[in-house]
N, C-alpha and C. Protein backbone atom coordinates (compact mmCIF):
# COMPACT_ATOMS: atom_id res chain seq x y z
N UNK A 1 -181.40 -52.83 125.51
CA UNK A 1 -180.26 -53.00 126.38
C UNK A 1 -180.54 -54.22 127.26
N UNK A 2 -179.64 -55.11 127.57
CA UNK A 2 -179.66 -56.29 127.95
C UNK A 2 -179.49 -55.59 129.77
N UNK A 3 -180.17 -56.67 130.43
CA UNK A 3 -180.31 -56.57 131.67
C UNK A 3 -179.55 -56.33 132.81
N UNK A 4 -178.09 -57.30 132.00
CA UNK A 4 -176.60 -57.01 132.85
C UNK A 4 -176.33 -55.71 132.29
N UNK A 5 -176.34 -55.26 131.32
CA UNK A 5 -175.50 -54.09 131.08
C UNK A 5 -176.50 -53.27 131.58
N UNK A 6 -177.48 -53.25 131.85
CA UNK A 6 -178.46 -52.03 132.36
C UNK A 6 -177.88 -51.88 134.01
N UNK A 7 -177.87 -53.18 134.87
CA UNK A 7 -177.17 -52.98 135.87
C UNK A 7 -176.12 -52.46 136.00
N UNK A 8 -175.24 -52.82 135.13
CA UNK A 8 -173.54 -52.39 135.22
C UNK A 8 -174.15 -50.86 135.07
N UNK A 9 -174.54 -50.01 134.29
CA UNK A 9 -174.88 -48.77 133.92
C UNK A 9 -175.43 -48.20 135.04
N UNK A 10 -176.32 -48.77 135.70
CA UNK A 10 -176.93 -48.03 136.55
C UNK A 10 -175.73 -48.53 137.90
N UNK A 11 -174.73 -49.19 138.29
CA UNK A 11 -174.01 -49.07 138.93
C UNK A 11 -172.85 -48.06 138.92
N UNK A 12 -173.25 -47.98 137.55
CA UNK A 12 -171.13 -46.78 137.55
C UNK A 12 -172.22 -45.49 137.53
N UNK A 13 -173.23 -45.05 137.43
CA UNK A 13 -173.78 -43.64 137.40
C UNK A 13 -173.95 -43.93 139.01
N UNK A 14 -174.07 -44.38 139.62
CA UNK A 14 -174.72 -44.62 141.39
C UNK A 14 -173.18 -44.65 142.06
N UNK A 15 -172.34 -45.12 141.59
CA UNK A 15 -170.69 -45.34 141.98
C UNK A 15 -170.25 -43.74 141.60
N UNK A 16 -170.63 -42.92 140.86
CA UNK A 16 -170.28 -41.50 140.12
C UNK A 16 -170.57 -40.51 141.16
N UNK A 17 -172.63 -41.01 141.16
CA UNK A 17 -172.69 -39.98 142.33
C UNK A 17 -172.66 -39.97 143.23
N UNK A 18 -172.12 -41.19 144.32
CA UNK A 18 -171.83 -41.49 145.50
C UNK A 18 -170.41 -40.58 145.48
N UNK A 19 -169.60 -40.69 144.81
CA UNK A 19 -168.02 -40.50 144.65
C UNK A 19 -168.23 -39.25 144.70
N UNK A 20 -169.33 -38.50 143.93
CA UNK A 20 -169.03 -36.78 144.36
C UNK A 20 -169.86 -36.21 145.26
N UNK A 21 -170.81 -37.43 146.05
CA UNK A 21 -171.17 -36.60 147.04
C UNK A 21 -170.12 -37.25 148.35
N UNK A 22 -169.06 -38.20 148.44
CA UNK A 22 -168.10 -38.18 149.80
C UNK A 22 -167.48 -37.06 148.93
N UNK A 23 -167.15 -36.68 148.67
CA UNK A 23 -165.66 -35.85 147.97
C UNK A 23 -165.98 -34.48 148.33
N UNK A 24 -167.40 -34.04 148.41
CA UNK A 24 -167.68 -32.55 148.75
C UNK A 24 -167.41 -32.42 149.81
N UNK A 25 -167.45 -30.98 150.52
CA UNK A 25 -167.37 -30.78 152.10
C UNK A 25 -168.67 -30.25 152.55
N UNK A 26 -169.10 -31.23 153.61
CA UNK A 26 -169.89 -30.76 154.04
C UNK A 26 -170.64 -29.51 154.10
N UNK A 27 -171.99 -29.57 154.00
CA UNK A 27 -172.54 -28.57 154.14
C UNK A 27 -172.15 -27.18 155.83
N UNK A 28 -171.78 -26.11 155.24
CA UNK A 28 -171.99 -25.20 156.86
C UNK A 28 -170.01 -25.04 156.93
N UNK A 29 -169.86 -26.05 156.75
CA UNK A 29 -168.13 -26.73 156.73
C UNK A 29 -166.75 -26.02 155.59
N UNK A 30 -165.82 -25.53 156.00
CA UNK A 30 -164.87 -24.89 155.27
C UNK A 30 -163.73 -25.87 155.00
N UNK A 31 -162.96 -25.78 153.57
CA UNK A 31 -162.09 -27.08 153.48
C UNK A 31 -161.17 -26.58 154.34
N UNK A 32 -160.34 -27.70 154.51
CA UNK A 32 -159.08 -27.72 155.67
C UNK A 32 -158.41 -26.80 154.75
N UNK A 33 -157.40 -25.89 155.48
CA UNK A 33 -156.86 -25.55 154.84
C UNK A 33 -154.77 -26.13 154.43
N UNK A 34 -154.60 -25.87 153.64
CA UNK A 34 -153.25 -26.74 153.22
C UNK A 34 -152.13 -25.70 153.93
N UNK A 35 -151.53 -26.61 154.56
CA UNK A 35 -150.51 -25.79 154.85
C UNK A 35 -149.16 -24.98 154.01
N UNK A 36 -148.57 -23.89 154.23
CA UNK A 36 -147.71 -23.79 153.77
C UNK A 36 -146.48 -24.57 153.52
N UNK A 37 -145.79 -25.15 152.42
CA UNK A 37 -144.52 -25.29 152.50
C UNK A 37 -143.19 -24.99 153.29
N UNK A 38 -142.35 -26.01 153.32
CA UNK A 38 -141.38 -25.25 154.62
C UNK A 38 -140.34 -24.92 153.58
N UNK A 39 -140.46 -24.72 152.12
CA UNK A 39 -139.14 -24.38 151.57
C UNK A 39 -138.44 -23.68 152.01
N UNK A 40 -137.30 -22.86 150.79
CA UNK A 40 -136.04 -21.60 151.38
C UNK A 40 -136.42 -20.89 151.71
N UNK A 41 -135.75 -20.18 152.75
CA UNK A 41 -136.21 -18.60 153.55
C UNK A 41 -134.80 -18.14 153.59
N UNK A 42 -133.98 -18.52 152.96
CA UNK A 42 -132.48 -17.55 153.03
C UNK A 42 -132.45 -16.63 151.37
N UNK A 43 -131.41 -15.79 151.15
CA UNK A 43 -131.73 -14.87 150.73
C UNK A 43 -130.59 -14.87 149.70
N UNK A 44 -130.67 -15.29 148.32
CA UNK A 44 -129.72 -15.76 147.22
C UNK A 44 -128.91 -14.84 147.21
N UNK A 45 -129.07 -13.70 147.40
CA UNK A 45 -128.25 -12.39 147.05
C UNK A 45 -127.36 -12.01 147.79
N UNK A 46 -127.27 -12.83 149.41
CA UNK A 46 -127.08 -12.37 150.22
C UNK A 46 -125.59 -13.51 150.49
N UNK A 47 -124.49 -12.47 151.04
CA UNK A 47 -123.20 -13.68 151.55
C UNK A 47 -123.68 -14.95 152.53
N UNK A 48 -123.06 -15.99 152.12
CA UNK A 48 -123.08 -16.84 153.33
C UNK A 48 -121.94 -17.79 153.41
N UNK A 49 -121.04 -17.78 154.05
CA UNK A 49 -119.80 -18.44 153.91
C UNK A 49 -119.53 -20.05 154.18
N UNK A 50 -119.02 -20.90 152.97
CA UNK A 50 -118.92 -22.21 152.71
C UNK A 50 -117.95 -22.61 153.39
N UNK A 51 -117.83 -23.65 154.30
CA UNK A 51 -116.90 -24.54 154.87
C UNK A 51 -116.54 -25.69 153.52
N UNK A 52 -115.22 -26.44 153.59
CA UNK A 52 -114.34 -27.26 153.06
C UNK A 52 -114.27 -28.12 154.08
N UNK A 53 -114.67 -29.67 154.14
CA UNK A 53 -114.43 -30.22 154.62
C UNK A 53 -113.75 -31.39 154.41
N UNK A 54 -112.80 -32.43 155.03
CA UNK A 54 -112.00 -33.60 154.38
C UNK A 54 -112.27 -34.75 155.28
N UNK A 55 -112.69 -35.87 154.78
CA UNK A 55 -112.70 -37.05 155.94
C UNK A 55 -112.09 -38.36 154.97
N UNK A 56 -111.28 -39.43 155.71
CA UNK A 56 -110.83 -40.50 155.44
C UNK A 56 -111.70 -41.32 156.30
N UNK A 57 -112.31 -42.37 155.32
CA UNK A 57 -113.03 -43.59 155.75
C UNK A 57 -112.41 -44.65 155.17
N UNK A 58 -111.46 -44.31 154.62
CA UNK A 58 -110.74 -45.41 154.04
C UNK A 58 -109.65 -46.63 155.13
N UNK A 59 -109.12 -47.27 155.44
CA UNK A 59 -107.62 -47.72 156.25
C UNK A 59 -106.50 -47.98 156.33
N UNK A 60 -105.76 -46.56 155.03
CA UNK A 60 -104.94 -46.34 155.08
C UNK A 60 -104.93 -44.62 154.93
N UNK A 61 -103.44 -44.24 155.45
CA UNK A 61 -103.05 -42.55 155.51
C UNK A 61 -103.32 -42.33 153.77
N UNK A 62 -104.06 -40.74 153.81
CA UNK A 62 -103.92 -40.69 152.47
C UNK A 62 -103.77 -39.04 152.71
N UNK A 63 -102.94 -38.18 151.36
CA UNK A 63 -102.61 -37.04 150.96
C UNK A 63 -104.14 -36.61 149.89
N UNK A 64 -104.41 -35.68 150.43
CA UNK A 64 -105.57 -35.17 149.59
C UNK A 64 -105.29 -33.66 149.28
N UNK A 65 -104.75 -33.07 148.12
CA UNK A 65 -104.80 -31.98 147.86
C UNK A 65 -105.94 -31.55 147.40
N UNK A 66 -106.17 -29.85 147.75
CA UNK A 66 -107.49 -29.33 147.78
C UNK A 66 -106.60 -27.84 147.03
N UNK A 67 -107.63 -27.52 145.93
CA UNK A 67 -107.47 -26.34 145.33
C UNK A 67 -108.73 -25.32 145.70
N UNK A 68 -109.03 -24.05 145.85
CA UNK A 68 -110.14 -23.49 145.84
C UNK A 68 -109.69 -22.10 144.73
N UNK A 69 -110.19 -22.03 144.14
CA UNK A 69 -110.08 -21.03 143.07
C UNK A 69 -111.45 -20.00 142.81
N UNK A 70 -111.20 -18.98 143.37
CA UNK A 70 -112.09 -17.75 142.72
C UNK A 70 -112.59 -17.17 141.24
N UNK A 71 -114.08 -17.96 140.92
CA UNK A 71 -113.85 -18.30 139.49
C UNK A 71 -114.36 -16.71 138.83
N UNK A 72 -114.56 -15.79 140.04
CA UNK A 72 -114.36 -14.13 138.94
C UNK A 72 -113.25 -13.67 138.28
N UNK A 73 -112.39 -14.21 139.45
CA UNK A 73 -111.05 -13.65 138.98
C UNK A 73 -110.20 -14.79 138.42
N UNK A 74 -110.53 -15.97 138.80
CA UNK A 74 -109.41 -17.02 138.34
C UNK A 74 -108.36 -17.17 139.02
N UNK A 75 -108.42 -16.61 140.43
CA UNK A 75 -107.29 -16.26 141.40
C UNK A 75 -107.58 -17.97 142.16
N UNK A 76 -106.32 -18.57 142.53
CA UNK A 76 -106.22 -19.63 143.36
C UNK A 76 -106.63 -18.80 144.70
N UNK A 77 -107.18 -19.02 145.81
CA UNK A 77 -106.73 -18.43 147.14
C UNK A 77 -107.28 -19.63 148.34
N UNK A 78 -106.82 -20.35 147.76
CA UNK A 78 -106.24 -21.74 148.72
C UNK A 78 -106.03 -22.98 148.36
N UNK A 79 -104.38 -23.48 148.44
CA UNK A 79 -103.89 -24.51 148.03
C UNK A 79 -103.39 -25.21 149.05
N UNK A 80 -103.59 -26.67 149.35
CA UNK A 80 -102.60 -27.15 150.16
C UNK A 80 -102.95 -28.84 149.87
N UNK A 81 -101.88 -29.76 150.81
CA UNK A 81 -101.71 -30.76 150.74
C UNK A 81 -102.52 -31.11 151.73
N UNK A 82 -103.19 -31.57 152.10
CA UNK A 82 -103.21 -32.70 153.86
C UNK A 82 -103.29 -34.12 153.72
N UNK A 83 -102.62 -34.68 154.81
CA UNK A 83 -102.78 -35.96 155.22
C UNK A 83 -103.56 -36.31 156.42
N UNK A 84 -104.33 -37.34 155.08
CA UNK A 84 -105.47 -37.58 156.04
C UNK A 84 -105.09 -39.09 157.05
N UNK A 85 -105.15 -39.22 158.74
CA UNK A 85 -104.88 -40.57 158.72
C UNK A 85 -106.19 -41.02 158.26
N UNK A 86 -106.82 -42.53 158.80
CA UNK A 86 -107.80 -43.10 159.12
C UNK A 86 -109.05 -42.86 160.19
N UNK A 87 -110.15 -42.94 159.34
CA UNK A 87 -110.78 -42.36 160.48
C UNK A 87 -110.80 -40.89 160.56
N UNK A 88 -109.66 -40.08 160.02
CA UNK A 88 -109.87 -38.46 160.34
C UNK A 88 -110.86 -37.85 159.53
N UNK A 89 -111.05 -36.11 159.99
CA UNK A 89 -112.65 -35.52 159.62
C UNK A 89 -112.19 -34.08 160.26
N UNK A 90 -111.83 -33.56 158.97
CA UNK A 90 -111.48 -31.79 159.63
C UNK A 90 -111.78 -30.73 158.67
N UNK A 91 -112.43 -29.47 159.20
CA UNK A 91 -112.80 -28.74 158.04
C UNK A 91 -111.14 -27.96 157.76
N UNK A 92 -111.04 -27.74 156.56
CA UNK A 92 -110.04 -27.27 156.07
C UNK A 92 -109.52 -25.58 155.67
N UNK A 93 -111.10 -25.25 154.95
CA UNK A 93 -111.25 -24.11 154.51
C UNK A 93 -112.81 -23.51 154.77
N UNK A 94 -112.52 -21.76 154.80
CA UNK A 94 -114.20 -21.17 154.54
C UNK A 94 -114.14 -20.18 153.52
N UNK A 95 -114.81 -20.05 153.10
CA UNK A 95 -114.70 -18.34 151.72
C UNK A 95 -114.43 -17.52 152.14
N UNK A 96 -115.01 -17.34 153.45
CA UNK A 96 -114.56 -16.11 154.20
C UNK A 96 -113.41 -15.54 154.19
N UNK A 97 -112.54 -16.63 154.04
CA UNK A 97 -111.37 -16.09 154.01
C UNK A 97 -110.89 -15.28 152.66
N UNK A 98 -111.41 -15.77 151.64
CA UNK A 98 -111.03 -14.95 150.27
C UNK A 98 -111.64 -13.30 150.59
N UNK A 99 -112.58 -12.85 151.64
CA UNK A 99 -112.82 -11.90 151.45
C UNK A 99 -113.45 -11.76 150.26
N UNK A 100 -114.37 -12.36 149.73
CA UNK A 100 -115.65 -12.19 148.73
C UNK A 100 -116.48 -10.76 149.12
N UNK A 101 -116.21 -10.54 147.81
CA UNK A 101 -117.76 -9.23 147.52
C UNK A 101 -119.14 -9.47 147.02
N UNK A 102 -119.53 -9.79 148.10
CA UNK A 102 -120.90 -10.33 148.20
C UNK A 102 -120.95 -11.75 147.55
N UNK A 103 -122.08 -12.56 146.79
CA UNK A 103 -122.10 -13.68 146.38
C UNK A 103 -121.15 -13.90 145.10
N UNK A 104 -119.91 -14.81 145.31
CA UNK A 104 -119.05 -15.23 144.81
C UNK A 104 -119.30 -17.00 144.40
N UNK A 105 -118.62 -17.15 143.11
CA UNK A 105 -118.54 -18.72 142.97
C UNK A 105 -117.20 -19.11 143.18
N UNK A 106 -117.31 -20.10 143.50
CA UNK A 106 -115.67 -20.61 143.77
C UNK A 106 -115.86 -22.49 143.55
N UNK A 107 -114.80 -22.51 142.72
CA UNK A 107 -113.82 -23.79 142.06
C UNK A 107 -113.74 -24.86 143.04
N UNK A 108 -113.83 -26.06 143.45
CA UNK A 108 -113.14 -26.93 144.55
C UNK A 108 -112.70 -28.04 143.80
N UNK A 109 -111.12 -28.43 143.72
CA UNK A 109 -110.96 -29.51 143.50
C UNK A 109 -110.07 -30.33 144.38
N UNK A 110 -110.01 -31.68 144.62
CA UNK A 110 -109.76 -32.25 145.28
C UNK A 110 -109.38 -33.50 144.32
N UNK A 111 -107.84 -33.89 144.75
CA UNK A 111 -107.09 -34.55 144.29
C UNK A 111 -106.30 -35.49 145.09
N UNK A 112 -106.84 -37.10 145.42
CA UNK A 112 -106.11 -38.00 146.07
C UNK A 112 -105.91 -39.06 145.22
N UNK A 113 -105.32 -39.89 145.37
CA UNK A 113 -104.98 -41.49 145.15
C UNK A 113 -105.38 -41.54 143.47
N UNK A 114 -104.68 -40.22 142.43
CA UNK A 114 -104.53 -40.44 141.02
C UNK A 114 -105.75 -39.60 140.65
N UNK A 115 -106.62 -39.25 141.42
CA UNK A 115 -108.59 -39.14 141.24
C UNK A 115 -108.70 -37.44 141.25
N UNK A 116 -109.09 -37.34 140.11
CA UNK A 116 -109.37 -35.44 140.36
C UNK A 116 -110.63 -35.38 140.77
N UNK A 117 -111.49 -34.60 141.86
CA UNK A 117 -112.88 -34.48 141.49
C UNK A 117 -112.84 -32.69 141.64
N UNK A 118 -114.19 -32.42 141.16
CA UNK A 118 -114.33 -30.82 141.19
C UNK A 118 -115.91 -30.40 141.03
N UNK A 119 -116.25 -29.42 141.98
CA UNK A 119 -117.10 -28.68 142.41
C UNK A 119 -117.33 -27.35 142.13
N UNK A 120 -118.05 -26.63 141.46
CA UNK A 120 -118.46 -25.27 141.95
C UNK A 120 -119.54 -24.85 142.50
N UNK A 121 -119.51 -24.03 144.06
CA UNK A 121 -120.08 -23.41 144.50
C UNK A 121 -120.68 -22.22 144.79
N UNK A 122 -121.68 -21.57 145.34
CA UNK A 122 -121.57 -20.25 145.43
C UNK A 122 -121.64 -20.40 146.50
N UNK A 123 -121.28 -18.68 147.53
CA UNK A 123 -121.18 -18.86 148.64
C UNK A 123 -122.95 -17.70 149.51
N UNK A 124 -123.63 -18.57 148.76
CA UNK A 124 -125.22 -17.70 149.35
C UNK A 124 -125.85 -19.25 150.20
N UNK A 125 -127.00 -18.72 150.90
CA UNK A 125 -127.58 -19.22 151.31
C UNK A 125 -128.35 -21.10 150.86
N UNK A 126 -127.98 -20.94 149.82
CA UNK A 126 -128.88 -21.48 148.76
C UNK A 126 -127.38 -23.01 148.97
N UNK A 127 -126.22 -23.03 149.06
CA UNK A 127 -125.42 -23.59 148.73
C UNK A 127 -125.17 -24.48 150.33
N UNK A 128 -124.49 -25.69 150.34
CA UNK A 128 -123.81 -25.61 151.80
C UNK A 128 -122.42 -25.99 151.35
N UNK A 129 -121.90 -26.63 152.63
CA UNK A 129 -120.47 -26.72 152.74
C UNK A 129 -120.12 -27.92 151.40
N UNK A 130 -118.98 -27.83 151.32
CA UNK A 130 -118.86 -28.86 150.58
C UNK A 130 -117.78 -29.80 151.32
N UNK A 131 -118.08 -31.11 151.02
CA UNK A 131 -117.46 -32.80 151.98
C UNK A 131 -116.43 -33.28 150.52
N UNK A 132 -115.65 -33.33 151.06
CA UNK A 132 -114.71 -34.37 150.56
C UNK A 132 -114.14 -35.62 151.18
N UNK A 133 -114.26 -36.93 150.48
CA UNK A 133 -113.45 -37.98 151.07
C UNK A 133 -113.36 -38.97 150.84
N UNK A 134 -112.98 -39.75 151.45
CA UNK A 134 -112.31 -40.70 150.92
C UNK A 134 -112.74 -41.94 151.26
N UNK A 135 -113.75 -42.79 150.83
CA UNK A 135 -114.51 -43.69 150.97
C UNK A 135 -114.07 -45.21 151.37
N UNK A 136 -114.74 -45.94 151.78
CA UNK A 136 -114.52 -47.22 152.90
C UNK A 136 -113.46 -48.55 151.69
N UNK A 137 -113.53 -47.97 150.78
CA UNK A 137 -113.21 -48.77 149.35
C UNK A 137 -111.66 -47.75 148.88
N UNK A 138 -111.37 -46.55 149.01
CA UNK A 138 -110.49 -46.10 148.86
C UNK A 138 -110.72 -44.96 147.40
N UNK A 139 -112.30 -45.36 146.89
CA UNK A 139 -112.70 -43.80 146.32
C UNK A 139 -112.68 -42.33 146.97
N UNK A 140 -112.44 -41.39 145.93
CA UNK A 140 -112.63 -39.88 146.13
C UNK A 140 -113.71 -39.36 145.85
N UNK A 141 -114.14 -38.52 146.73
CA UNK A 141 -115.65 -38.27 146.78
C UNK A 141 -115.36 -36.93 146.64
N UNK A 142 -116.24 -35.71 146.48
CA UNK A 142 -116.39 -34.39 146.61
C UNK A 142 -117.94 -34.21 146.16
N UNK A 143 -118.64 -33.24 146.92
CA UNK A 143 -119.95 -33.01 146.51
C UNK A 143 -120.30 -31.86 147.44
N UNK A 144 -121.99 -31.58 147.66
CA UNK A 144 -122.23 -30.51 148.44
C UNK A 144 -123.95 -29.95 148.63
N UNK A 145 -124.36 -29.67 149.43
CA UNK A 145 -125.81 -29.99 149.14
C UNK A 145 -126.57 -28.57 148.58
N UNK A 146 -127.31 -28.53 147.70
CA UNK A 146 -128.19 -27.15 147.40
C UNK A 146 -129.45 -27.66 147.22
N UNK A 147 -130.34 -26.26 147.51
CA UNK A 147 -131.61 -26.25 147.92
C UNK A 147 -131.97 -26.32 146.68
């Protein structure tokens, strides 16, 4: 074995066991311990009622119809038109109101300026409200956040 490679060799075995003796924990010494995660602590099974919300960021008045449909039954139980001016931001609807038996999914669509969009939600913990609107460009948005 040639002289450089004997060095290089005896450097990566000396680089090896340097590397696993920082990496241990001290002698006498307990590892840190890792903390828990802050994930979900709400309870899938359990009701939790979804807000509908509508905002115009656009700068002109716009009509945004909103459907919510109960997708056990296929029952509509909230339809309407609104006009949104500029600038406006109002919640519209909650599930609550359908009177759900326990965790329910429900339909959202939202229909402005030619643009269908559509959502389904459930109404547990796990789900939030869902935003609709109408963007600085004059797109239709609908979405909603889950864990």
């Amino acid at each position: 074995m040639s002289p450089q490679r004997r060095h290089a060799v005896l450097a990566l075995v000396a680089l090896c066991a340097g590397g696993g003796c920082l990496s241990a924990v001290p002698f006498g010494q307990s590892p840190t311990p890792t903390a828990e995660p802050a994930g979900f602590h709400g309870q899938l099974d359990e009701q939790d009622p979804q807000t509908v919300s509508l905002e115009n960021r656009w700068n002109r008045t716009v009509t945004a119809q909103l459907r919510v449909v109960r997708t056990t039954t296929n029952d509509t139980v909230h339809e309407e038109a609104y006009d949104l001016s500029p600038g406006s931001e109002r919640t519209v609807y909650n599930t609550s109101a359908a009177d759900p038996d326990g965790v329910e999914s429900f339909r959202i669509t939202l229909t402005a300026r030619g643009t269908t969009e559509r959502v389904t939600v459930e109404n547990n913990a796990c789900h939030g409200g869902v935003d609709g609107w109408i963007g600085d460009d004059g797109t239709v948005f609908l979405s909603y956040a889950i864990c």
